[in-house]
N, C-alpha and C. Protein backbone atom coordinates (compact mmCIF):
# COMPACT_ATOMS: atom_id res chain seq x y z
N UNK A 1 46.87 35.68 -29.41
CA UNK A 1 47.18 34.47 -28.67
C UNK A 1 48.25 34.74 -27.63
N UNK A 2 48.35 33.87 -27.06
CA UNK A 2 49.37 33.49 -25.33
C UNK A 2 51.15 33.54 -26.03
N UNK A 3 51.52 34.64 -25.40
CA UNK A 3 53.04 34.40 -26.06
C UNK A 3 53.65 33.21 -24.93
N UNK A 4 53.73 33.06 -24.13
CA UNK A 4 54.19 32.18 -22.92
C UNK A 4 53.23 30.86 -23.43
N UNK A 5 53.99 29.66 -22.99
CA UNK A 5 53.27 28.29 -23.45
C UNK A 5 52.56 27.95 -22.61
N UNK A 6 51.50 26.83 -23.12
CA UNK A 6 50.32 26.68 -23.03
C UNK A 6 51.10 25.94 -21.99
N UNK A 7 49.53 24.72 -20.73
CA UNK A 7 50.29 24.05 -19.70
C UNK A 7 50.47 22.42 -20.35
N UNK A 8 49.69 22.27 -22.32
CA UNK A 8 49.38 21.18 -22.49
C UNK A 8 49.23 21.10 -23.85
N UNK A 9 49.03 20.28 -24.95
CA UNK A 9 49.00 20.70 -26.47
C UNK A 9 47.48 20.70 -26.34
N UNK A 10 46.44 20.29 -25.26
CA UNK A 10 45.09 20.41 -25.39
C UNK A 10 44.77 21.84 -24.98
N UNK A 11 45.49 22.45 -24.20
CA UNK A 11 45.48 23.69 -23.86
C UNK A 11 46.07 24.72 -24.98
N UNK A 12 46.51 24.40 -25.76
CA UNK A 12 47.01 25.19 -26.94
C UNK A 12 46.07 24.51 -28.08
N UNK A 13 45.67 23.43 -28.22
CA UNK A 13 44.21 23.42 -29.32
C UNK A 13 43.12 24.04 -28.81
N UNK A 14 42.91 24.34 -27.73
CA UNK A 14 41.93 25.32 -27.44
C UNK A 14 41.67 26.82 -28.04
N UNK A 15 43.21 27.32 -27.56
CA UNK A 15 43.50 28.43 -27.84
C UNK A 15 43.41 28.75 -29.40
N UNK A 16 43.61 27.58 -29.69
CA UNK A 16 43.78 27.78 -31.24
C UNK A 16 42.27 28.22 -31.73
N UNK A 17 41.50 27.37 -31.41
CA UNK A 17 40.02 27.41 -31.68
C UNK A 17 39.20 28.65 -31.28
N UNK A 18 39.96 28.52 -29.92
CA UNK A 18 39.23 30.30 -29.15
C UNK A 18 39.50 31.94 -30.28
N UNK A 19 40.82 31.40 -30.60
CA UNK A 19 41.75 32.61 -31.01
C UNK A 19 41.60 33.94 -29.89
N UNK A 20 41.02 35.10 -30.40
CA UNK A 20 41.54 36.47 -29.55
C UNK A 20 39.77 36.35 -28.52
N UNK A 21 38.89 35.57 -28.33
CA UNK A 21 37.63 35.61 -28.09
C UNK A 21 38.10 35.42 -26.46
N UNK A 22 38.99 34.70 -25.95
CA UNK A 22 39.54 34.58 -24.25
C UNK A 22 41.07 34.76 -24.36
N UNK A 23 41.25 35.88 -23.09
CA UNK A 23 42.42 35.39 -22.48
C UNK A 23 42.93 33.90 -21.74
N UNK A 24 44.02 33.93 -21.78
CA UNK A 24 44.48 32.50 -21.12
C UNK A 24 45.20 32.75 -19.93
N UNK A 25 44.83 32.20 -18.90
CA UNK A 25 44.85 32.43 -17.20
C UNK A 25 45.12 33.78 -17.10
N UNK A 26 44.25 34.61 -17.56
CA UNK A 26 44.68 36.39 -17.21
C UNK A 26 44.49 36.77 -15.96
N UNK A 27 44.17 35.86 -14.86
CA UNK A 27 43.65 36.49 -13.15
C UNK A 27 43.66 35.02 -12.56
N UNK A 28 43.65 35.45 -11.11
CA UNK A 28 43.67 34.15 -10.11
C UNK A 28 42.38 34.45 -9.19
N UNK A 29 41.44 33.40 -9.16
CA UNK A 29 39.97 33.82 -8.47
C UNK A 29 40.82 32.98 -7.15
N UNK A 30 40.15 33.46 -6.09
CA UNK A 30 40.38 32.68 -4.28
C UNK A 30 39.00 32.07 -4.68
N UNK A 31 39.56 30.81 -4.01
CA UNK A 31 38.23 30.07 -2.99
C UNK A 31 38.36 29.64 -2.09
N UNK A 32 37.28 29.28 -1.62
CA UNK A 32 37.34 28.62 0.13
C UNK A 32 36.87 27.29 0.32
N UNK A 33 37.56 26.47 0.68
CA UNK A 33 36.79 24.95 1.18
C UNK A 33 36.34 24.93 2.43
N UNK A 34 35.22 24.38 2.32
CA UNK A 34 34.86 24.60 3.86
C UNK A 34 34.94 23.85 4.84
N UNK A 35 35.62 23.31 5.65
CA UNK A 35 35.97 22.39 6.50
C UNK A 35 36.36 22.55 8.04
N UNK A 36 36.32 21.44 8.86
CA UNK A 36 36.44 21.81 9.86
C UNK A 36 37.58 21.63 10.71
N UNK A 37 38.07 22.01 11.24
CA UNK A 37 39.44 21.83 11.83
C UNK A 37 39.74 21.87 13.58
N UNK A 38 40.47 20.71 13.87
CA UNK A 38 40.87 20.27 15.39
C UNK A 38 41.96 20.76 15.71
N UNK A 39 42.32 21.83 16.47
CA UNK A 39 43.71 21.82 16.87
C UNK A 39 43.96 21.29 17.49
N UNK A 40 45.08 20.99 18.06
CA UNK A 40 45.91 20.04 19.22
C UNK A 40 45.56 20.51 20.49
N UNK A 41 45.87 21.94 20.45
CA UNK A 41 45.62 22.60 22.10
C UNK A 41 45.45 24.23 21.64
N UNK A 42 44.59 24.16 23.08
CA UNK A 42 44.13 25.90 22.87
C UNK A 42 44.27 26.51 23.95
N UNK A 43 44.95 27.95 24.20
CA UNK A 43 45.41 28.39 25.15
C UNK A 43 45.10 29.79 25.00
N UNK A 44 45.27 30.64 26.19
CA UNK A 44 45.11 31.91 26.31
C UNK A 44 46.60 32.62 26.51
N UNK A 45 47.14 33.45 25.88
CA UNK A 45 48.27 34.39 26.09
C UNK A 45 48.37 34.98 27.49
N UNK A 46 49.12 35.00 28.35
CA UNK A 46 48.75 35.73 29.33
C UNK A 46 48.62 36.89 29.59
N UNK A 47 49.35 37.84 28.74
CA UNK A 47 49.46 39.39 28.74
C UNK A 47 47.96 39.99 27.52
N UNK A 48 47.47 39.59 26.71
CA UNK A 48 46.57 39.64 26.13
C UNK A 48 45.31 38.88 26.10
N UNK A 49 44.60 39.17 25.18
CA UNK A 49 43.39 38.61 24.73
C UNK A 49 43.44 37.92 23.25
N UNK A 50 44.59 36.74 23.31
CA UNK A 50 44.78 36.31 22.25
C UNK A 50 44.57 34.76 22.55
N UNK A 51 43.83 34.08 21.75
CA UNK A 51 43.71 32.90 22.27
C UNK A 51 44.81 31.76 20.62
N UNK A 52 45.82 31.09 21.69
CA UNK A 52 46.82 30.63 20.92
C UNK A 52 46.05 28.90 20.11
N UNK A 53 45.90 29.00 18.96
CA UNK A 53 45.75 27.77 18.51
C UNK A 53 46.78 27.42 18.14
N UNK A 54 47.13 26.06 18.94
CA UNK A 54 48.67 25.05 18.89
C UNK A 54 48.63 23.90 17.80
N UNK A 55 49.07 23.86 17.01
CA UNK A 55 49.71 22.89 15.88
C UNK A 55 50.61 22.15 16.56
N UNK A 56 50.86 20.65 16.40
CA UNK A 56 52.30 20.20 17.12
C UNK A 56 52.61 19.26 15.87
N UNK A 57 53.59 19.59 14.84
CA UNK A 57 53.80 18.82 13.64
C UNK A 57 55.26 18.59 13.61
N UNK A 58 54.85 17.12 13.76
CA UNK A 58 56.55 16.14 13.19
C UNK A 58 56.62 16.42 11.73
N UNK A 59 55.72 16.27 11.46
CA UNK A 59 56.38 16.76 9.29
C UNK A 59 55.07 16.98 8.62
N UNK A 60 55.23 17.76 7.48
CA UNK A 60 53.98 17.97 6.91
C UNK A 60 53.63 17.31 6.10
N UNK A 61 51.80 16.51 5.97
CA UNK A 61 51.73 15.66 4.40
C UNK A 61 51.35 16.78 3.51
N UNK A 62 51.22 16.05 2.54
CA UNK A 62 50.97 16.80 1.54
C UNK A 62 49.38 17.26 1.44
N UNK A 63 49.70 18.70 1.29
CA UNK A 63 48.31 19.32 1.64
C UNK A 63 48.25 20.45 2.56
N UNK A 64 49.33 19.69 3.40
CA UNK A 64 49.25 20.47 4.95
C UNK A 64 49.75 22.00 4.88
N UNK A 65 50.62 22.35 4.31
CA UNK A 65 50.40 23.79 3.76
C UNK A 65 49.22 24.46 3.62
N UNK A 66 48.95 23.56 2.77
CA UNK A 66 47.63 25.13 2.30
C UNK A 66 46.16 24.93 3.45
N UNK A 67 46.34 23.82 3.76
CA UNK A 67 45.37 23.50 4.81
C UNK A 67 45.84 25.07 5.89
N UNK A 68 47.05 24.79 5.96
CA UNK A 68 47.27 25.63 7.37
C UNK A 68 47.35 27.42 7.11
N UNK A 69 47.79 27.38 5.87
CA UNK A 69 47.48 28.92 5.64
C UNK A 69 45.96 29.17 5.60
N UNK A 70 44.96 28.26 4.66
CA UNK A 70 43.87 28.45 4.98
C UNK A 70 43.19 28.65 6.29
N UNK A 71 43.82 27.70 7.22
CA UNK A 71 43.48 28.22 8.74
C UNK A 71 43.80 29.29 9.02
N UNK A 72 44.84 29.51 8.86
CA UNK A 72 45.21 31.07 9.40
C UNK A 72 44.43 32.22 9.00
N UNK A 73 44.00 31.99 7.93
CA UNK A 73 43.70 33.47 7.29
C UNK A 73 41.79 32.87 7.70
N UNK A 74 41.41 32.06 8.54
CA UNK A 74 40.28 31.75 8.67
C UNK A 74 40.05 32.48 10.22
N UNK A 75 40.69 32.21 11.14
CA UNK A 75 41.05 32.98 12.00
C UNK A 75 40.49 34.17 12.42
N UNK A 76 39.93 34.65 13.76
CA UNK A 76 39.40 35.83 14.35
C UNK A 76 41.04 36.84 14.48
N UNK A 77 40.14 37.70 14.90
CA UNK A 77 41.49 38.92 15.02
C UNK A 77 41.91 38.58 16.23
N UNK A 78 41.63 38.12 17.09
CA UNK A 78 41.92 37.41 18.36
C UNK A 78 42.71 36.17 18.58
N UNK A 79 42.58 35.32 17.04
CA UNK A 79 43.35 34.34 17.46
C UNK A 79 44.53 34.27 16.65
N UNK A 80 45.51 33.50 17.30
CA UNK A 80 46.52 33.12 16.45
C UNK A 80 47.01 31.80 16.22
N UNK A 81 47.47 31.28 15.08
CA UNK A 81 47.78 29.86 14.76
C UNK A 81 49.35 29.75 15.45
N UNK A 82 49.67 29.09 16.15
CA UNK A 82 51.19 28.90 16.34
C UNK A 82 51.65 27.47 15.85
N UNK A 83 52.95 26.82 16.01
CA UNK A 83 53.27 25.46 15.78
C UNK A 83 54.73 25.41 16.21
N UNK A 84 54.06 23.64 17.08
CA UNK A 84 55.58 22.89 18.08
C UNK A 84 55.80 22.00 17.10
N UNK A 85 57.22 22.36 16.82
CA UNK A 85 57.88 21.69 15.40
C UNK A 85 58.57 20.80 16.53
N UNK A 86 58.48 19.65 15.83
CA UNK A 86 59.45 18.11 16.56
C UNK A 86 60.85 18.37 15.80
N UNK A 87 61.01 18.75 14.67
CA UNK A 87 62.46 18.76 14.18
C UNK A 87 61.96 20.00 13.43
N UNK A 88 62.24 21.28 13.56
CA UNK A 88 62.06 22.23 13.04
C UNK A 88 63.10 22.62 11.55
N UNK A 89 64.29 22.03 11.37
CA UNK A 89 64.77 21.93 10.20
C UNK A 89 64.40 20.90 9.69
N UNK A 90 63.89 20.29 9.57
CA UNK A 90 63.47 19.13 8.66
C UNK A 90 62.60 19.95 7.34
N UNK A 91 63.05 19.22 5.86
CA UNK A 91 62.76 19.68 5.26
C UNK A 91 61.45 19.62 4.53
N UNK A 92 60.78 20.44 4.05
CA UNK A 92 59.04 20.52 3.92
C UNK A 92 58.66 19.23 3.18
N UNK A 93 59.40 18.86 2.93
CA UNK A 93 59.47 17.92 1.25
C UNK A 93 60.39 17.06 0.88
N UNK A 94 60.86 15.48 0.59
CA UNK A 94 61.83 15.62 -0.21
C UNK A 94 62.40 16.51 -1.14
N UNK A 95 63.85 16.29 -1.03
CA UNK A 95 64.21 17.26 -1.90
C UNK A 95 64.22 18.56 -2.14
N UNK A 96 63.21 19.69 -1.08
CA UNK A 96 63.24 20.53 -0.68
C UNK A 96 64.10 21.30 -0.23
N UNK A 97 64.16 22.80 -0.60
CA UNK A 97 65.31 23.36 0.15
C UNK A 97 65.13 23.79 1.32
N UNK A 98 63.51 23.94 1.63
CA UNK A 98 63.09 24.78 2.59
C UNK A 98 63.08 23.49 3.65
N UNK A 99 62.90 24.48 4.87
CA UNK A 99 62.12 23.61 6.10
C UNK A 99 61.29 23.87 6.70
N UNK A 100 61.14 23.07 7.74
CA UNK A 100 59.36 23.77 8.61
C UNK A 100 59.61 24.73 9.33
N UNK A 101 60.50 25.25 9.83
CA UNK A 101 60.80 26.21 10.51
C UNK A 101 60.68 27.52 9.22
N UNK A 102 61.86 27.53 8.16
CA UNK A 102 61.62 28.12 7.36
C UNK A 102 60.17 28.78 6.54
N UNK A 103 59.03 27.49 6.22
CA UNK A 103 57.88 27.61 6.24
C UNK A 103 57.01 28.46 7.03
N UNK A 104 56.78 28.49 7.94
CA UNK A 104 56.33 29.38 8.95
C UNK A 104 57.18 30.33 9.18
N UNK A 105 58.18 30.94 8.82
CA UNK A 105 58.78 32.08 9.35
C UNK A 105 57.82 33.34 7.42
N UNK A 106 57.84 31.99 6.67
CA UNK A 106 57.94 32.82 5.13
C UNK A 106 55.84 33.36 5.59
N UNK A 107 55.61 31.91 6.01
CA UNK A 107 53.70 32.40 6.17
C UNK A 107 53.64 33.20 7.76
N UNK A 108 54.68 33.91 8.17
CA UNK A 108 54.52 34.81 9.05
C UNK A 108 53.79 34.52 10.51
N UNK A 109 53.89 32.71 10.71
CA UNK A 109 53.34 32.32 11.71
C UNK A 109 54.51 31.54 12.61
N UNK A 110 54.31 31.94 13.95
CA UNK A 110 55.41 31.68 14.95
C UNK A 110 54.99 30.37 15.05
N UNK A 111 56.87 29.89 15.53
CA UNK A 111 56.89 28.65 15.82
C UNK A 111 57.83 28.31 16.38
N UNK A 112 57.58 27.06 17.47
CA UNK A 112 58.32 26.73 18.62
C UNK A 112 58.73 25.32 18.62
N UNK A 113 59.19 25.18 19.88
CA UNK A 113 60.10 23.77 20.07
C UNK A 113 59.09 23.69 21.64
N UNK A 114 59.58 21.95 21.95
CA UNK A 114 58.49 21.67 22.89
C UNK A 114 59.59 22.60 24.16
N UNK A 115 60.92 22.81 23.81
CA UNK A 115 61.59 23.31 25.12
C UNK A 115 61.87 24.18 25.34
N UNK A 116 60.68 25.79 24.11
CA UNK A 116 60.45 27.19 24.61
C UNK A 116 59.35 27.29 23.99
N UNK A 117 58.29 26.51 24.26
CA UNK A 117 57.06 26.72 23.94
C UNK A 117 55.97 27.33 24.71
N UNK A 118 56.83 27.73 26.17
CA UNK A 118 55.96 28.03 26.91
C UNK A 118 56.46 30.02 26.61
N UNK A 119 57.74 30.46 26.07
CA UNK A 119 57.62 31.71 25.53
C UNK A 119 56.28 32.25 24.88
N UNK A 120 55.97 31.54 23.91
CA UNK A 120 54.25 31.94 23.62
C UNK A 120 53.60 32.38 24.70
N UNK A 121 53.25 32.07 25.44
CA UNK A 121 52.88 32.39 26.67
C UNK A 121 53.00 33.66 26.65
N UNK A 122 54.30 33.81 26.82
CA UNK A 122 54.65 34.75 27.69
C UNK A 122 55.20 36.74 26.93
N UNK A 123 55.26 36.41 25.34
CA UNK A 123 55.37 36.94 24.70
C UNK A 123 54.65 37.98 24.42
């Protein structure tokens, strides 16, 4: 049996019943939802062949994370996700320590203010 606790006492009467016949969450499978997505604005880099998909987010709902990493990693090798943060410290969440700026620096996607947004560009 699971030395670490179950997430539920129905999840530990299971286990009980299973005994050594399953592991309990031994791996993490990916999936994909399939959906379609609008960016705000789409632009061309000028020094490359990168075409910039623009996010412009006052705050994130809930969801909007994984929505947006899912975009990203949906993405051609050509494109890139960027985002014009309206208050870029604002925090992801109540109560949160992080912020949106923070957020995107951790998912490795650049992000701007509307008053050096044209650096993308130019970068």
């Amino acid at each position: 049996m699971k030395t670490k606790p179950y997430r539920n006492k129905f999840e530990t009467r299971i286990a009980e019943v299973l005994g050594d016949r399953c592991e309990y969450e031994p791996k993490k499978i990916p999936y994909t939802t399939h959906r379609n997505y609008t960016p705000d604005y789409v632009g061309n880099h000028n020094s490359q062949d990168v075409e910039l998909i623009i996010e412009a987010k006052g705050f994130f709902r809930v969801g909007d994370v994984q929505k947006y990493k899912a975009i990203r990693d949906s993405l051609e090798v050509y494109q890139q996700l960027i985002f014009i943060l309206y208050t870029p410290n604002k925090k992801l969440r109540k109560g949160s320590k992080m912020t949106m700026a923070d957020w995107c620096v951790k998912e490795g996607l650049d992000w701007y203010t509307v008053e050096n947004v044209l650096d993308a560009f130019d970068n």
